[in-house]
PDB file of N, CA and C in Angstrom:
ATOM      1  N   UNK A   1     117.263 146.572 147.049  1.00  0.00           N
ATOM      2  CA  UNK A   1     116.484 146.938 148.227  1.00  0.00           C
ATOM      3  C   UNK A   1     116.520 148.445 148.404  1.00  0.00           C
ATOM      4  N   UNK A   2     115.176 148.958 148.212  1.00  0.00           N
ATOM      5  CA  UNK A   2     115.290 150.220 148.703  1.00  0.00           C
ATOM      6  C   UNK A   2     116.101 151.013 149.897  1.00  0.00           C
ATOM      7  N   UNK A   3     115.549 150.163 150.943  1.00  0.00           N
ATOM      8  CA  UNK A   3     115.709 150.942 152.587  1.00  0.00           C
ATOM      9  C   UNK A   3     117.217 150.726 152.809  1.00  0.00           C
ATOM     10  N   UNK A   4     117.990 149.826 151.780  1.00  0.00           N
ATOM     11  CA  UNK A   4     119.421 149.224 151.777  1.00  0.00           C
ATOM     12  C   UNK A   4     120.325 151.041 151.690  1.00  0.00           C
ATOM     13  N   UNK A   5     119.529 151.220 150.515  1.00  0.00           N
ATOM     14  CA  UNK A   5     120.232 152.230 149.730  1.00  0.00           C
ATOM     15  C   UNK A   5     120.463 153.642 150.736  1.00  0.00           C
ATOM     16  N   UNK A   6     119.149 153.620 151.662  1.00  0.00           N
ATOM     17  CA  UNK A   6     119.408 154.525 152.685  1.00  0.00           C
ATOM     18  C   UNK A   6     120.655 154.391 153.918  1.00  0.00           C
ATOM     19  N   UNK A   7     120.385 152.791 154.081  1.00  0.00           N
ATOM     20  CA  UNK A   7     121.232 152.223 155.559  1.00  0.00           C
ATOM     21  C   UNK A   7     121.612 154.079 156.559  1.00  0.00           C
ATOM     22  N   UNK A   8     120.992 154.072 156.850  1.00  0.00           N
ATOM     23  CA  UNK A   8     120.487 155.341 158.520  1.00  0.00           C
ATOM     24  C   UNK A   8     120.630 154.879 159.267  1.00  0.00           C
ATOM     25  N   UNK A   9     121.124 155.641 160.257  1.00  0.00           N
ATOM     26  CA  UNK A   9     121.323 155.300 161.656  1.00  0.00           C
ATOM     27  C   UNK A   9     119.936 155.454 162.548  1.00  0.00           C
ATOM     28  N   UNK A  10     119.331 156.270 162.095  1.00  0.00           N
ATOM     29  CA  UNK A  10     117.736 156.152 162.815  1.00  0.00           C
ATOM     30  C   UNK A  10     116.766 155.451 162.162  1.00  0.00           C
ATOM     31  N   UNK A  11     116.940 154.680 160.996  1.00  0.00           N
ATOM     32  CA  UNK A  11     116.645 153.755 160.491  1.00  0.00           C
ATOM     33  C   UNK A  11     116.799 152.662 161.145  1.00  0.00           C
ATOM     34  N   UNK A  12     118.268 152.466 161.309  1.00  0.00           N
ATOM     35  CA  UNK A  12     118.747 151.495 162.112  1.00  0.00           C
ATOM     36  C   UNK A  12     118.080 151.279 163.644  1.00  0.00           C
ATOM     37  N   UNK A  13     117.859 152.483 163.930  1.00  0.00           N
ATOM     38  CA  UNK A  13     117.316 152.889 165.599  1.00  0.00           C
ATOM     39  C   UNK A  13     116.200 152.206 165.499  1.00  0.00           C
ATOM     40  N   UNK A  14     115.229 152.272 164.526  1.00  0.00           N
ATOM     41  CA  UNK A  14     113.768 151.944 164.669  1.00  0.00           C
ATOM     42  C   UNK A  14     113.487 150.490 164.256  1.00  0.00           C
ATOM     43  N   UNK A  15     114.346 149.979 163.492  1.00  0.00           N
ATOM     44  CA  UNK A  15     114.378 148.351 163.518  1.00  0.00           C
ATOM     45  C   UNK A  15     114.798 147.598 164.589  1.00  0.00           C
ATOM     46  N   UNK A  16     115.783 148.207 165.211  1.00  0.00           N
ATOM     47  CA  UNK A  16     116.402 147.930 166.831  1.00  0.00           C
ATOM     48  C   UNK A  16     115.618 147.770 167.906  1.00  0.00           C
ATOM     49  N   UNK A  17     114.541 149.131 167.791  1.00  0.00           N
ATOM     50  CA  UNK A  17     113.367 149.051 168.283  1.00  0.00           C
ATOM     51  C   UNK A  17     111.993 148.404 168.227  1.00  0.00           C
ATOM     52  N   UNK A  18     112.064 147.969 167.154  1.00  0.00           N
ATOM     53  CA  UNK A  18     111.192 146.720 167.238  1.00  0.00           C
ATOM     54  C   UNK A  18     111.663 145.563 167.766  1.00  0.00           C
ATOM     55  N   UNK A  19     113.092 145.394 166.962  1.00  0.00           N
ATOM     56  CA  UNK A  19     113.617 144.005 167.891  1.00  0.00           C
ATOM     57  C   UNK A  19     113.524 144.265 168.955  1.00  0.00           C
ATOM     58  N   UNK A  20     113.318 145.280 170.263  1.00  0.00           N
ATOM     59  CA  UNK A  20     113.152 144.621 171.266  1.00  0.00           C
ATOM     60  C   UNK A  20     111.971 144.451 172.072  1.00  0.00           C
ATOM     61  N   UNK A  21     110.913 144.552 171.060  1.00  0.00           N
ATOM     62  CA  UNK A  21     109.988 144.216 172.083  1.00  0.00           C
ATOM     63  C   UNK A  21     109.550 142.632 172.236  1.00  0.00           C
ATOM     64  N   UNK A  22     108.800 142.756 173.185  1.00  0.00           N
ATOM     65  CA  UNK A  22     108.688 141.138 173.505  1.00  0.00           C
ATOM     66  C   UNK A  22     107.167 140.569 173.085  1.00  0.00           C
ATOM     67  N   UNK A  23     106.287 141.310 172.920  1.00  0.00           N
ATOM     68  CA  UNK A  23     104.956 140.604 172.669  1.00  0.00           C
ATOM     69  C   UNK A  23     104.058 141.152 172.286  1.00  0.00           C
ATOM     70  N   UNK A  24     102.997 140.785 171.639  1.00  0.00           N
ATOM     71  CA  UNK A  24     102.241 141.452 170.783  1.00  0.00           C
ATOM     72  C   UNK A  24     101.408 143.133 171.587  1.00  0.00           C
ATOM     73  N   UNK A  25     101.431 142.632 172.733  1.00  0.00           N
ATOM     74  CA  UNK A  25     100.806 143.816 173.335  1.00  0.00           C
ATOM     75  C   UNK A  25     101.628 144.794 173.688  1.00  0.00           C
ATOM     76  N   UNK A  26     103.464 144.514 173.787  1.00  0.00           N
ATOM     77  CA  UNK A  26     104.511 145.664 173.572  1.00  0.00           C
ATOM     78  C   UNK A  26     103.989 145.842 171.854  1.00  0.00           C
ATOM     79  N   UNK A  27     104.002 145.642 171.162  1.00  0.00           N
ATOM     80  CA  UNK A  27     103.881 146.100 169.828  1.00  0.00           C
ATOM     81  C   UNK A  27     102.675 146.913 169.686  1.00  0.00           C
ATOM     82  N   UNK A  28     101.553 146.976 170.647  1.00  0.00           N
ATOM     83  CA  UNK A  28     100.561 147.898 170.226  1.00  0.00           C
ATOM     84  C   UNK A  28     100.638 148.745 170.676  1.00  0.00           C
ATOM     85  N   UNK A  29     101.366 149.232 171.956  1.00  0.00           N
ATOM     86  CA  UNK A  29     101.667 150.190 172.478  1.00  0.00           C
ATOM     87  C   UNK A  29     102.745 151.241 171.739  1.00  0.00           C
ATOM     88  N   UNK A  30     103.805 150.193 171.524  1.00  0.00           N
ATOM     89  CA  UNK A  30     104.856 151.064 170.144  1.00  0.00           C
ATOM     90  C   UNK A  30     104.192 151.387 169.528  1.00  0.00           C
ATOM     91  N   UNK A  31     103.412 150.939 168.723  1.00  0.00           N
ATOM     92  CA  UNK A  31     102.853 151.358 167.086  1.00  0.00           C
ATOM     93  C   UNK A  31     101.958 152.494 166.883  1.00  0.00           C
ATOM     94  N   UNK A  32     101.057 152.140 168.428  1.00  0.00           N
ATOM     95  CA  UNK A  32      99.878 153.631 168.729  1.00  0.00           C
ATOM     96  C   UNK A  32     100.666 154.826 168.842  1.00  0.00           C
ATOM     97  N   UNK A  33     101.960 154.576 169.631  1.00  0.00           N
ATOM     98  CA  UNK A  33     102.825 156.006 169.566  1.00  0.00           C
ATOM     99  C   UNK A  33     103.631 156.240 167.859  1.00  0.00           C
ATOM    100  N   UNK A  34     103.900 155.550 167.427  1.00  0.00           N
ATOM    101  CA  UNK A  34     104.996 155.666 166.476  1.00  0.00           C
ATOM    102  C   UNK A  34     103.786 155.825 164.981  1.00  0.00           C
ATOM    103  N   UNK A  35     102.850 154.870 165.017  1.00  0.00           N
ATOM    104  CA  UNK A  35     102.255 155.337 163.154  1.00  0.00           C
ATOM    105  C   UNK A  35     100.549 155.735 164.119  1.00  0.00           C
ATOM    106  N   UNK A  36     100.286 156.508 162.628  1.00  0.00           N
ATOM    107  CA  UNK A  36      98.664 156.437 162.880  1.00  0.00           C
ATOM    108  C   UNK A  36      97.880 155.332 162.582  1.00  0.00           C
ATOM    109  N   UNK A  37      96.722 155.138 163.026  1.00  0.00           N
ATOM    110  CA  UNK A  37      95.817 154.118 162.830  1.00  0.00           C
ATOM    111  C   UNK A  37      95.954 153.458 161.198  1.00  0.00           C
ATOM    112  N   UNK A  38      95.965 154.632 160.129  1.00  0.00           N
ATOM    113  CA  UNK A  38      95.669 154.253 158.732  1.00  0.00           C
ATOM    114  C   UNK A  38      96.918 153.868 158.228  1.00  0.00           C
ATOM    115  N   UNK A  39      97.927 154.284 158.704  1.00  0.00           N
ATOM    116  CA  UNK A  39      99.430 153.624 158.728  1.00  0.00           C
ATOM    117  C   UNK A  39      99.244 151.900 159.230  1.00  0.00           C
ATOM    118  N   UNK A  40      99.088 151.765 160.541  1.00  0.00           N
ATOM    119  CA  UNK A  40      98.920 150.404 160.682  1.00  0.00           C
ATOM    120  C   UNK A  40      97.885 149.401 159.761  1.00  0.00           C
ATOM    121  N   UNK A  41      96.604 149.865 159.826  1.00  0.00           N
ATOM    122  CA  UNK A  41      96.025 148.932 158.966  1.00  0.00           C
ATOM    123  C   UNK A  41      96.671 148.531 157.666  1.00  0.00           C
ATOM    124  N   UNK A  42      97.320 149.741 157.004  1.00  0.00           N
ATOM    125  CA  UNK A  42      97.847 149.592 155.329  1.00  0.00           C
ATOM    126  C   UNK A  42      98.753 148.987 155.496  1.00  0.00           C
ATOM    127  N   UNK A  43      99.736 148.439 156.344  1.00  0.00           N
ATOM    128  CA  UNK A  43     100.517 147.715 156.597  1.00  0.00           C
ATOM    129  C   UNK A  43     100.139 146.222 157.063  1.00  0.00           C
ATOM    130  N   UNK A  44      99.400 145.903 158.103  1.00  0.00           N
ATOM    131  CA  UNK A  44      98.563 144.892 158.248  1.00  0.00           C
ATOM    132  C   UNK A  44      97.724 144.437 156.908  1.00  0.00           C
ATOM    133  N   UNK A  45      97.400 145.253 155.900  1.00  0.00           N
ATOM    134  CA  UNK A  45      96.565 144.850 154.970  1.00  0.00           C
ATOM    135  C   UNK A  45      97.701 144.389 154.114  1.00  0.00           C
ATOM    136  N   UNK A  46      98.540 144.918 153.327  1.00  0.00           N
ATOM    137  CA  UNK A  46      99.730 144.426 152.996  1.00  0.00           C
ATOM    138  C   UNK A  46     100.345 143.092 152.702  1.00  0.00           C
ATOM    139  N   UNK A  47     100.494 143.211 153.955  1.00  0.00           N
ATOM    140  CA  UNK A  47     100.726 141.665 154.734  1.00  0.00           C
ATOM    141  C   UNK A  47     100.009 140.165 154.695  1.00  0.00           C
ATOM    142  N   UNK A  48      98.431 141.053 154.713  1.00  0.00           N
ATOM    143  CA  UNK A  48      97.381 139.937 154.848  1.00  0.00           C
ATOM    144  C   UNK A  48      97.552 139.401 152.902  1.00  0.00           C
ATOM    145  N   UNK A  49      97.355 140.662 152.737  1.00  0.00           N
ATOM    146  CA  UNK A  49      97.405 140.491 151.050  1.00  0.00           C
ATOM    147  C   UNK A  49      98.164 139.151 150.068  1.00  0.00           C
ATOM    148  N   UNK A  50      99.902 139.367 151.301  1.00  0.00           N
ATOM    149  CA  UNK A  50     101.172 138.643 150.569  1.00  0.00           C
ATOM    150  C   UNK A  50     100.769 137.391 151.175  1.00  0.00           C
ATOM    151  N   UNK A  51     100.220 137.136 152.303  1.00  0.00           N
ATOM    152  CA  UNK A  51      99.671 135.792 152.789  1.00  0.00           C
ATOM    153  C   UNK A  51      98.604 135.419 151.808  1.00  0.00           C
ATOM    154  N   UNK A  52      97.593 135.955 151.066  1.00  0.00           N
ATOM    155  CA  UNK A  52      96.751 135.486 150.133  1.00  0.00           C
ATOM    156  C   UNK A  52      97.373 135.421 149.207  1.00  0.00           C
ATOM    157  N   UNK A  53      98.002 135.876 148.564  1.00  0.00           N
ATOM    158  CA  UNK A  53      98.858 135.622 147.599  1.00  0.00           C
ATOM    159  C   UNK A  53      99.591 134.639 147.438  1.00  0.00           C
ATOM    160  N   UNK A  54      99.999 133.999 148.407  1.00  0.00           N
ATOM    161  CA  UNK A  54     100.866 133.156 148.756  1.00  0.00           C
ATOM    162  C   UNK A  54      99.970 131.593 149.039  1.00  0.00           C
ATOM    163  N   UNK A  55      98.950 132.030 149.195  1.00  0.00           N
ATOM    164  CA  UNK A  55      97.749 130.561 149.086  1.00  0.00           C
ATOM    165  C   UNK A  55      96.633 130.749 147.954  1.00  0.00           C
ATOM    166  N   UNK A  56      97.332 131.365 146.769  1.00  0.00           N
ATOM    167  CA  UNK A  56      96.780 131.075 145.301  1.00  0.00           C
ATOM    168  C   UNK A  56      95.196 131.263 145.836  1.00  0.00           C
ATOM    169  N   UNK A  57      95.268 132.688 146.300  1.00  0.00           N
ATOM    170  CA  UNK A  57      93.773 133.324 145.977  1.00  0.00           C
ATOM    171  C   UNK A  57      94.278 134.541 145.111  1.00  0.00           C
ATOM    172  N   UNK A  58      92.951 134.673 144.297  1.00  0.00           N
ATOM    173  CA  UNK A  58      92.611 135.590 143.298  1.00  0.00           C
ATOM    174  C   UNK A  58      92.623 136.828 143.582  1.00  0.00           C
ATOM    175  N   UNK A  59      93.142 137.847 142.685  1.00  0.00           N
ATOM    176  CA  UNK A  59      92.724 139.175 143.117  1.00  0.00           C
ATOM    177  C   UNK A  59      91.190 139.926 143.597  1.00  0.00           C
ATOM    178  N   UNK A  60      90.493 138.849 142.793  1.00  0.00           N
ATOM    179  CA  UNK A  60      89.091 139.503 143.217  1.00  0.00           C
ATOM    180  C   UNK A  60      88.657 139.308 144.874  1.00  0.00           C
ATOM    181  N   UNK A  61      89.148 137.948 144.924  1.00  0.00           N
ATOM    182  CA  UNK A  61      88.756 137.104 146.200  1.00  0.00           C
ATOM    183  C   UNK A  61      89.675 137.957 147.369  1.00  0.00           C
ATOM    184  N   UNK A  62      90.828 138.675 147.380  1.00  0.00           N
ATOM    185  CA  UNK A  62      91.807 139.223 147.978  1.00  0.00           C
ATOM    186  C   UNK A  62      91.414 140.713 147.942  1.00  0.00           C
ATOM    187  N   UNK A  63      90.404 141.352 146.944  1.00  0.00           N
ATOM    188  CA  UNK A  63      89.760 142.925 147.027  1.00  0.00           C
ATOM    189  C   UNK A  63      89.157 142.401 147.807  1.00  0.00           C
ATOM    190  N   UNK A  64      87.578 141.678 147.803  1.00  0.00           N
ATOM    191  CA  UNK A  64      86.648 141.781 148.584  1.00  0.00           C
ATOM    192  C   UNK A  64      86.665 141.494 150.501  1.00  0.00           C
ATOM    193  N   UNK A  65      88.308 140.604 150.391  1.00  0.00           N
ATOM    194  CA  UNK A  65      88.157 140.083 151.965  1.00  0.00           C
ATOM    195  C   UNK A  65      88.950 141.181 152.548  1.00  0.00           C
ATOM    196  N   UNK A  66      89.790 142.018 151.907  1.00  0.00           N
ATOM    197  CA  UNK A  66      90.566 142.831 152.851  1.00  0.00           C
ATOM    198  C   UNK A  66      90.491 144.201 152.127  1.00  0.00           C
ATOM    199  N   UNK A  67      89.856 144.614 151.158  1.00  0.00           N
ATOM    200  CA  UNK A  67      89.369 145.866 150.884  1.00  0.00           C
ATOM    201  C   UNK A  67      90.841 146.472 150.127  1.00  0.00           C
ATOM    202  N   UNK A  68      91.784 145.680 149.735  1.00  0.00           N
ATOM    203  CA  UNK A  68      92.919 146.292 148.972  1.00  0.00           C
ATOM    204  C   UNK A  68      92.673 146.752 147.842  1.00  0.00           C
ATOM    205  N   UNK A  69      93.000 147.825 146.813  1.00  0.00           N
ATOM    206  CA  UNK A  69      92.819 147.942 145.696  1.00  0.00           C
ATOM    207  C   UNK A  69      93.573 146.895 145.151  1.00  0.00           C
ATOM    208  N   UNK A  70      93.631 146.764 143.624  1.00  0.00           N
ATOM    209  CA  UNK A  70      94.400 146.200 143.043  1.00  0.00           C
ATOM    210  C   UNK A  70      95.533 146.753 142.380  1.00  0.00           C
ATOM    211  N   UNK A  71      95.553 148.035 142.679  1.00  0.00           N
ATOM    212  CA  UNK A  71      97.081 148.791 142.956  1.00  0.00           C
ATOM    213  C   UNK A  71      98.268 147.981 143.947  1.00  0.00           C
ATOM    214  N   UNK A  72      97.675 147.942 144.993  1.00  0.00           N
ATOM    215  CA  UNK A  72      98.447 147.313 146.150  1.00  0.00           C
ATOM    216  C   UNK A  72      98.456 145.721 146.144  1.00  0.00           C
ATOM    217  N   UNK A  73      97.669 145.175 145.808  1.00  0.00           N
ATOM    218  CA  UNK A  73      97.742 143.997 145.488  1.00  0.00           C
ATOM    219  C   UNK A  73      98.943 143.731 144.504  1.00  0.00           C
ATOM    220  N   UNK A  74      98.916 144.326 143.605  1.00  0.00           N
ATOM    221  CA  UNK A  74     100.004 144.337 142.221  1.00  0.00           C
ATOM    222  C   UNK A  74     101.007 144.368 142.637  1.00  0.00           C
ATOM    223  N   UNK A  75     101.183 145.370 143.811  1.00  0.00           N
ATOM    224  CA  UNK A  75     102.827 145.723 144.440  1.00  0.00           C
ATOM    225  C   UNK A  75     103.096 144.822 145.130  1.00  0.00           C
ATOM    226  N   UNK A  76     102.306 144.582 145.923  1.00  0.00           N
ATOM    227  CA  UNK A  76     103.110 143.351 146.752  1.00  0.00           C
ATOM    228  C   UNK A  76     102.716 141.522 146.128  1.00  0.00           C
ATOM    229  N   UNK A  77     102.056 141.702 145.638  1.00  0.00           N
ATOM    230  CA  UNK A  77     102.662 140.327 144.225  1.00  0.00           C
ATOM    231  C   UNK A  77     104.151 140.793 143.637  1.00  0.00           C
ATOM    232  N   UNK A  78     104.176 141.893 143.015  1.00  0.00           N
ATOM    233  CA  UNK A  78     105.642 142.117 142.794  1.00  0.00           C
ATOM    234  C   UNK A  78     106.810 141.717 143.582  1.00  0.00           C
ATOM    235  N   UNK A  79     107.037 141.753 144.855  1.00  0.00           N
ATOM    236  CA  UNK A  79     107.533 142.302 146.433  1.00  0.00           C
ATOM    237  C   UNK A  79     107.785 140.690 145.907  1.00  0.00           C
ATOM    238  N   UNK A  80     106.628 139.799 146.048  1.00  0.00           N
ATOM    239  CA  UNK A  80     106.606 138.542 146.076  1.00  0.00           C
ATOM    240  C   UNK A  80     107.474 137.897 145.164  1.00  0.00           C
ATOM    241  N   UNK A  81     107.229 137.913 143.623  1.00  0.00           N
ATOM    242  CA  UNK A  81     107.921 137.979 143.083  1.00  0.00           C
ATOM    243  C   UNK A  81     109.162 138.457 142.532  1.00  0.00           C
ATOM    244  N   UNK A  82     109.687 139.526 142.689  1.00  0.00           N
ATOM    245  CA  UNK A  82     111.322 140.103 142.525  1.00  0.00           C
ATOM    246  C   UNK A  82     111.643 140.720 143.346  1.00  0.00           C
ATOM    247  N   UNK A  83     110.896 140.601 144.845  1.00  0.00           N
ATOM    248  CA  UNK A  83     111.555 141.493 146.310  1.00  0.00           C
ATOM    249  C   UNK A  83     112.644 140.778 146.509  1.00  0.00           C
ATOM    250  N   UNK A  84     112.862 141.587 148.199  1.00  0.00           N
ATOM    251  CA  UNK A  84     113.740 140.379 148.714  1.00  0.00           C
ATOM    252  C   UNK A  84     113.320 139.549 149.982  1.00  0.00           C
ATOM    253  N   UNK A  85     112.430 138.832 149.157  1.00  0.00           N
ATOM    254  CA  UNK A  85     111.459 137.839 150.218  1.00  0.00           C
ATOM    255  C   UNK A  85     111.255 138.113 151.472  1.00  0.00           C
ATOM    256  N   UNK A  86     111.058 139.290 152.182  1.00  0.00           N
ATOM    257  CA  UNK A  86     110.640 139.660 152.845  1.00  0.00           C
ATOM    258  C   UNK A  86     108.974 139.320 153.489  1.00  0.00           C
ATOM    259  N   UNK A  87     108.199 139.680 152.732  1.00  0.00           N
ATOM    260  CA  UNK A  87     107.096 138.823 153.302  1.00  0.00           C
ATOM    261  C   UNK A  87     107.092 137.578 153.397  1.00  0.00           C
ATOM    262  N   UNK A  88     107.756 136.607 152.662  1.00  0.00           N
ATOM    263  CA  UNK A  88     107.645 135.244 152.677  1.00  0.00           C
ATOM    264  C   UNK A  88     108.444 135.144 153.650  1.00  0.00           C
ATOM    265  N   UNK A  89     109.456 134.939 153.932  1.00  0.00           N
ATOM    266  CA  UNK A  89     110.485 134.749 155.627  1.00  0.00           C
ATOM    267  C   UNK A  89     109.435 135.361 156.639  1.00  0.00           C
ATOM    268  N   UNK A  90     108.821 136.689 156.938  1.00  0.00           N
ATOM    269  CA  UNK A  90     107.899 136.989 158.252  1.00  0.00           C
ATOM    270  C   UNK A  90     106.483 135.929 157.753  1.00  0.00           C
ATOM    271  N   UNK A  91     105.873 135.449 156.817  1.00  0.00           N
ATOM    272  CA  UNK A  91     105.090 134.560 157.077  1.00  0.00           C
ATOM    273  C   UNK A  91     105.404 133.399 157.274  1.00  0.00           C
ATOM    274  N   UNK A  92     106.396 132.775 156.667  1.00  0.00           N
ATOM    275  CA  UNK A  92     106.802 131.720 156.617  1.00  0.00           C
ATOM    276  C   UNK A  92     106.999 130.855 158.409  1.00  0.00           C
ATOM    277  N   UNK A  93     108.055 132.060 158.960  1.00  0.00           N
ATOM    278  CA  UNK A  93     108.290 132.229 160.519  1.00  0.00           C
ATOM    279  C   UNK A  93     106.618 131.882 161.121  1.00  0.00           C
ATOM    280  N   UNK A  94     105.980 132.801 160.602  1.00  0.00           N
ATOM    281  CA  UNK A  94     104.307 132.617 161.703  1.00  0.00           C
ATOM    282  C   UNK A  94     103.826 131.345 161.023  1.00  0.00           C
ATOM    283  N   UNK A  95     103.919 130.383 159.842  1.00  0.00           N
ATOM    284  CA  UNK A  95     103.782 129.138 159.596  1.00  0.00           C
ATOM    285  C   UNK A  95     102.301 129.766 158.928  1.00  0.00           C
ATOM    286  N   UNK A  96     102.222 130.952 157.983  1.00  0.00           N
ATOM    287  CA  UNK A  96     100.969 131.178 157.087  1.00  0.00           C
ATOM    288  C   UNK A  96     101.464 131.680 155.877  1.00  0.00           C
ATOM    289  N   UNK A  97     102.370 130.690 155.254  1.00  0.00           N
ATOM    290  CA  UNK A  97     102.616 131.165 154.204  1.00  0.00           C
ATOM    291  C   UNK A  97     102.505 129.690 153.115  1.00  0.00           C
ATOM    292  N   UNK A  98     101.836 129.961 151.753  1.00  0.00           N
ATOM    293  CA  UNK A  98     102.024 128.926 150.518  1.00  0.00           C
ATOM    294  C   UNK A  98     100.640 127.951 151.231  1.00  0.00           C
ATOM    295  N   UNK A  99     100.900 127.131 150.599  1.00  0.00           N
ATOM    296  CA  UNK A  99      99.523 126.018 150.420  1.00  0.00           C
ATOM    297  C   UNK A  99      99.365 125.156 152.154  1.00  0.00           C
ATOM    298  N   UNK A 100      97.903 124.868 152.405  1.00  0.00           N
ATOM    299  CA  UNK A 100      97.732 124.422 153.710  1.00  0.00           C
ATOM    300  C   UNK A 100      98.703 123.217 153.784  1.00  0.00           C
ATOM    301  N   UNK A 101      98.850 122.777 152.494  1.00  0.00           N
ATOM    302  CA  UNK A 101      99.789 121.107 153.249  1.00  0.00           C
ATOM    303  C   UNK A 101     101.075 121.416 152.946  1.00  0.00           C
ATOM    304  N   UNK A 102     101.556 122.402 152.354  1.00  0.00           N
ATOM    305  CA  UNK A 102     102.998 122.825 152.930  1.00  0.00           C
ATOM    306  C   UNK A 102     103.629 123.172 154.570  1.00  0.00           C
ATOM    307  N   UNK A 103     101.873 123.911 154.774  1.00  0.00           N
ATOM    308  CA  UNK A 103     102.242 124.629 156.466  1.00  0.00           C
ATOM    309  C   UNK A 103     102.202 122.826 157.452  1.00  0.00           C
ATOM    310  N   UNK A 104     101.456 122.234 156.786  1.00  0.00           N
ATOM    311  CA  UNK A 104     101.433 121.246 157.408  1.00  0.00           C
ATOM    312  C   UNK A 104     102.393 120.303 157.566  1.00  0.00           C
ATOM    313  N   UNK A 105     103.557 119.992 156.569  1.00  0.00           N
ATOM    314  CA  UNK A 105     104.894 119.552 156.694  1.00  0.00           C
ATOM    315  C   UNK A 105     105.570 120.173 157.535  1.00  0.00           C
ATOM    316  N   UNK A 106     105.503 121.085 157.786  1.00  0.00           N
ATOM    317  CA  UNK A 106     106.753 121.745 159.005  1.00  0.00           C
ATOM    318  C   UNK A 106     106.851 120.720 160.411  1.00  0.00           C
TER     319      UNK A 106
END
């Protein structure tokens, strides 16, 4: 893990700080102060990406709906494959992660 290798105390501060907010509309208010607009989307896109990824769509089908290159696509298929499951635990939690009748067993 990269961010391991740092372990910061204002690192630490800003994960702290997310844990405490309470709802999606505390989170837009953090985020407008803390990243810029093109920061959030690339992160939101990211995300959306490892969720397509994760329901066996194609790279092509995953450029055209969320405008990722296939640079970034590559990385976070990687992430997916030899991270430390990080996207899969935050999707998994929101119940959008892997095939519709997996989400549907929960």
């Amino acid at each position: 893990m990269q961010l391991k290798k740092l372990n910061d105390k204002s690192i630490d501060q800003l994960f702290e700080a997310i844990l405490t907010l309470k709802n999606v509309e505390e989170c837009y208010v953090f985020f407008d102060d803390l990243c810029t607009v093109n920061e959030i989307q690339s992160l939101s896109q990211r995300l959306e990406v490892a969720r397509m990824l994760g329901k066996s769509h194609t790279y092509n089908q995953i450029e055209t709906e969320t405008g990722a290159s296939t640079a970034t696509i590559s990385r976070v298929k990687r992430c997916l494959n030899y991270g430390n499951d990080g996207y899969k635990l935050a999707l998994e939690r929101l119940g959008r992660f892997g095939n519709e009748t997996d989400a549907n067993k929960s």
